[in-house]
C-alpha atoms as a PDB file:
ATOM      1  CA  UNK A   1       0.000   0.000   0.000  1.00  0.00           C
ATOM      2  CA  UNK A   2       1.279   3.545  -1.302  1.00  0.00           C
ATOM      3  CA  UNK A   3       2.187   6.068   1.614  1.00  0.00           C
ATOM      4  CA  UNK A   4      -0.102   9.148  -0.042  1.00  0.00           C
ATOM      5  CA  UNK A   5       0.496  12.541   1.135  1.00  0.00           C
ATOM      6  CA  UNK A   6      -2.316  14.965   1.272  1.00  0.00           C
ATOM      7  CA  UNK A   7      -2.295  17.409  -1.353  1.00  0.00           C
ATOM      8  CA  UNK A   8      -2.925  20.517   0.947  1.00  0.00           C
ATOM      9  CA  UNK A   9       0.390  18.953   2.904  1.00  0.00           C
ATOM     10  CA  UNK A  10       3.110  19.943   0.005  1.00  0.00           C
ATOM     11  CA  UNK A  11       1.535  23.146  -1.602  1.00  0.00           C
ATOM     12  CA  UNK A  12       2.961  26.546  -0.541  1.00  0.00           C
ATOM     13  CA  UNK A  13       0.931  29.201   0.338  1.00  0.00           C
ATOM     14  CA  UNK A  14       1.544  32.823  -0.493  1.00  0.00           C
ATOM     15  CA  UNK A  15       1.844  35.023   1.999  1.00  0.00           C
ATOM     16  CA  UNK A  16      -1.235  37.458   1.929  1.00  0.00           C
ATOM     17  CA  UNK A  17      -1.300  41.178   0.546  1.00  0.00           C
ATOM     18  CA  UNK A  18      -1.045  43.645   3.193  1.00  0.00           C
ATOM     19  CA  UNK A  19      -2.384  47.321   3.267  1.00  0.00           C
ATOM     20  CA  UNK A  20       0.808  48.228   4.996  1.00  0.00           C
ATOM     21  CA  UNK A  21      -1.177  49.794   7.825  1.00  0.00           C
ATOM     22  CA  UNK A  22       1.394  48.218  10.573  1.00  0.00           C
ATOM     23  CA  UNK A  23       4.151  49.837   8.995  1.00  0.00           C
ATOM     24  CA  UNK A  24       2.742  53.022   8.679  1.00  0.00           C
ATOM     25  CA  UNK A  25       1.810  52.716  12.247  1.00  0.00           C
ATOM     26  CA  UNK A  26       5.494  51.522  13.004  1.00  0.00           C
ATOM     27  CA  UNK A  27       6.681  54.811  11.222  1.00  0.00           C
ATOM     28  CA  UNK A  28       4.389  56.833  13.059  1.00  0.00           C
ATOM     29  CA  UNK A  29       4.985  55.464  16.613  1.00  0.00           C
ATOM     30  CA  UNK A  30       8.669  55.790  15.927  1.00  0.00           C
ATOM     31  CA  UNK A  31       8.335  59.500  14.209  1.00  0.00           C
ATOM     32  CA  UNK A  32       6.460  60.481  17.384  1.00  0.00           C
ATOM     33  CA  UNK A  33       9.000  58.814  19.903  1.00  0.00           C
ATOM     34  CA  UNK A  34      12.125  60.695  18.890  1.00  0.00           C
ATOM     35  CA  UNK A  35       9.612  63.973  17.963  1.00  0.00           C
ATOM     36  CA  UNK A  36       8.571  63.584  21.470  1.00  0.00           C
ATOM     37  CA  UNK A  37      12.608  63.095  22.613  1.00  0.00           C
ATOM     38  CA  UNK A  38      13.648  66.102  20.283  1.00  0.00           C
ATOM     39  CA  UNK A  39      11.104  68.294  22.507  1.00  0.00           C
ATOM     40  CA  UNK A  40      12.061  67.386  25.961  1.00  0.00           C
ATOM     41  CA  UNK A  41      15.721  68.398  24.622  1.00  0.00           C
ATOM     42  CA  UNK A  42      14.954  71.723  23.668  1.00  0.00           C
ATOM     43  CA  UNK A  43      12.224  72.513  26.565  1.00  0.00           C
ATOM     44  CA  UNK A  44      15.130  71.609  28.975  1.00  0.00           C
ATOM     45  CA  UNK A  45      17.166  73.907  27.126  1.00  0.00           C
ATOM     46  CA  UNK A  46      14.622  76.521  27.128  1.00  0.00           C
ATOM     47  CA  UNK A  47      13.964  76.091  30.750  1.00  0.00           C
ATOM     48  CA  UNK A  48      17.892  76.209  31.584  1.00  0.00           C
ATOM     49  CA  UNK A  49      17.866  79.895  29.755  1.00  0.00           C
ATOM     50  CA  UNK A  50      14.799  80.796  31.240  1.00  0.00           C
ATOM     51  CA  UNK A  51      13.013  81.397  28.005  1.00  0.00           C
ATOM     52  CA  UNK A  52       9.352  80.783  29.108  1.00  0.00           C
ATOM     53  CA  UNK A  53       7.714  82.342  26.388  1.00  0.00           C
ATOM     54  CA  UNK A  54       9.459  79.802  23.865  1.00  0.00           C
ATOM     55  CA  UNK A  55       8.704  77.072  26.183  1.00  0.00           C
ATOM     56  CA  UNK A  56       5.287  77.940  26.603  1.00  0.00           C
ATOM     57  CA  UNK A  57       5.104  78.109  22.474  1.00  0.00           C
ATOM     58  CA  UNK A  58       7.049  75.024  21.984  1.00  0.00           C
ATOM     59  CA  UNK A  59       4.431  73.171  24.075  1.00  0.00           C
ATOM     60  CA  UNK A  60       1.596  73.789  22.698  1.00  0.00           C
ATOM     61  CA  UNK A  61       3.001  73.696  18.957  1.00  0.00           C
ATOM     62  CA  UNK A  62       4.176  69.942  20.518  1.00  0.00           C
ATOM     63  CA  UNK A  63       0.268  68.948  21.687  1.00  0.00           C
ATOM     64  CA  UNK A  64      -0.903  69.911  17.927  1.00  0.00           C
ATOM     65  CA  UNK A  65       1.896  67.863  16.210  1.00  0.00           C
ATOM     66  CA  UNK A  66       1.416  65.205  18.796  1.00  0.00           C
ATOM     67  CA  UNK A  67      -1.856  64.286  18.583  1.00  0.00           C
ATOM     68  CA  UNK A  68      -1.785  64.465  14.422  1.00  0.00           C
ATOM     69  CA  UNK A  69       1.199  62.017  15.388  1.00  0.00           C
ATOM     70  CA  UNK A  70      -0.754  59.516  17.376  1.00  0.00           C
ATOM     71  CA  UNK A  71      -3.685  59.711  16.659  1.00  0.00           C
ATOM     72  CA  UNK A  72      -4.526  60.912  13.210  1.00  0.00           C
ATOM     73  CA  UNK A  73      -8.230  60.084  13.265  1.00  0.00           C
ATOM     74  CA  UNK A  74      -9.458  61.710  16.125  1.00  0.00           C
ATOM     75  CA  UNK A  75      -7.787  64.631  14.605  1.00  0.00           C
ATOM     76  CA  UNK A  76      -9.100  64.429  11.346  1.00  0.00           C
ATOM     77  CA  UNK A  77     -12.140  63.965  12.765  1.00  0.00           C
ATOM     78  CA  UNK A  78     -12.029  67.528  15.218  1.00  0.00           C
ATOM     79  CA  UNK A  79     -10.917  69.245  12.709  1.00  0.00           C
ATOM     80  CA  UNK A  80     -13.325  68.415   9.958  1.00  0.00           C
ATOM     81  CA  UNK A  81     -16.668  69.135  12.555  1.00  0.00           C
ATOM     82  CA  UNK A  82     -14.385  72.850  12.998  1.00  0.00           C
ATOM     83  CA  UNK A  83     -14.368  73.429   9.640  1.00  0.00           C
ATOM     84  CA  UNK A  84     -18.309  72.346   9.496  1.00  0.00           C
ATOM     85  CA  UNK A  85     -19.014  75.209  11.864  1.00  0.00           C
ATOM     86  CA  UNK A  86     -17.071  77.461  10.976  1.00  0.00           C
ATOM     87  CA  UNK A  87     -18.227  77.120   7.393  1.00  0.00           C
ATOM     88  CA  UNK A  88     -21.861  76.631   8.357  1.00  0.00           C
ATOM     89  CA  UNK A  89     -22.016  73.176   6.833  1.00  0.00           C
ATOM     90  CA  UNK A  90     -22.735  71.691   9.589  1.00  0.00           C
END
């Protein structure tokens, strides 16, 4: 009797087609991190010299950039309802 081996057992698969979405969100996450380190550099700095005005400015332009960093959606989201008001489209 012939050993058989299933036909499923020998074929290769391809790997599936991704979107790329997990790099993107690898790119982002890493983007942000050293973003987020290249702003605690320069707010120490700016601290240091007592510069508060430019510290003040730098942290707030850092929230903004931040959150279209992390979380792109919610931000796209808040700014398109804005726009809808301020427009009167909404």
């Amino acid at each position: 009797m012939a050993h058989r081996i299933p036909p499923v057992a020998h074929e290769i698969l391809a790997a599936p087609l991704t979107t790329g979405a997990e790099l993107k969100d690898w790119i982002l996450i890493v983007v942000g991190n050293l973003f987020a380190a290249f702003l605690a550099i320069r707010a120490v700095g700016f601290f240091i010299k007592d510069e508060w005005g430019k510290m003040i400015t730098l942290a707030v332009g850092a929230v903004f950039v931040g959150a279209i960093i992390w979380a792109p959606d919610a931000v796209q989201g808040f700014l398109t309802g804005v726009w809808g008001k301020v427009s009167g489209t909404a």
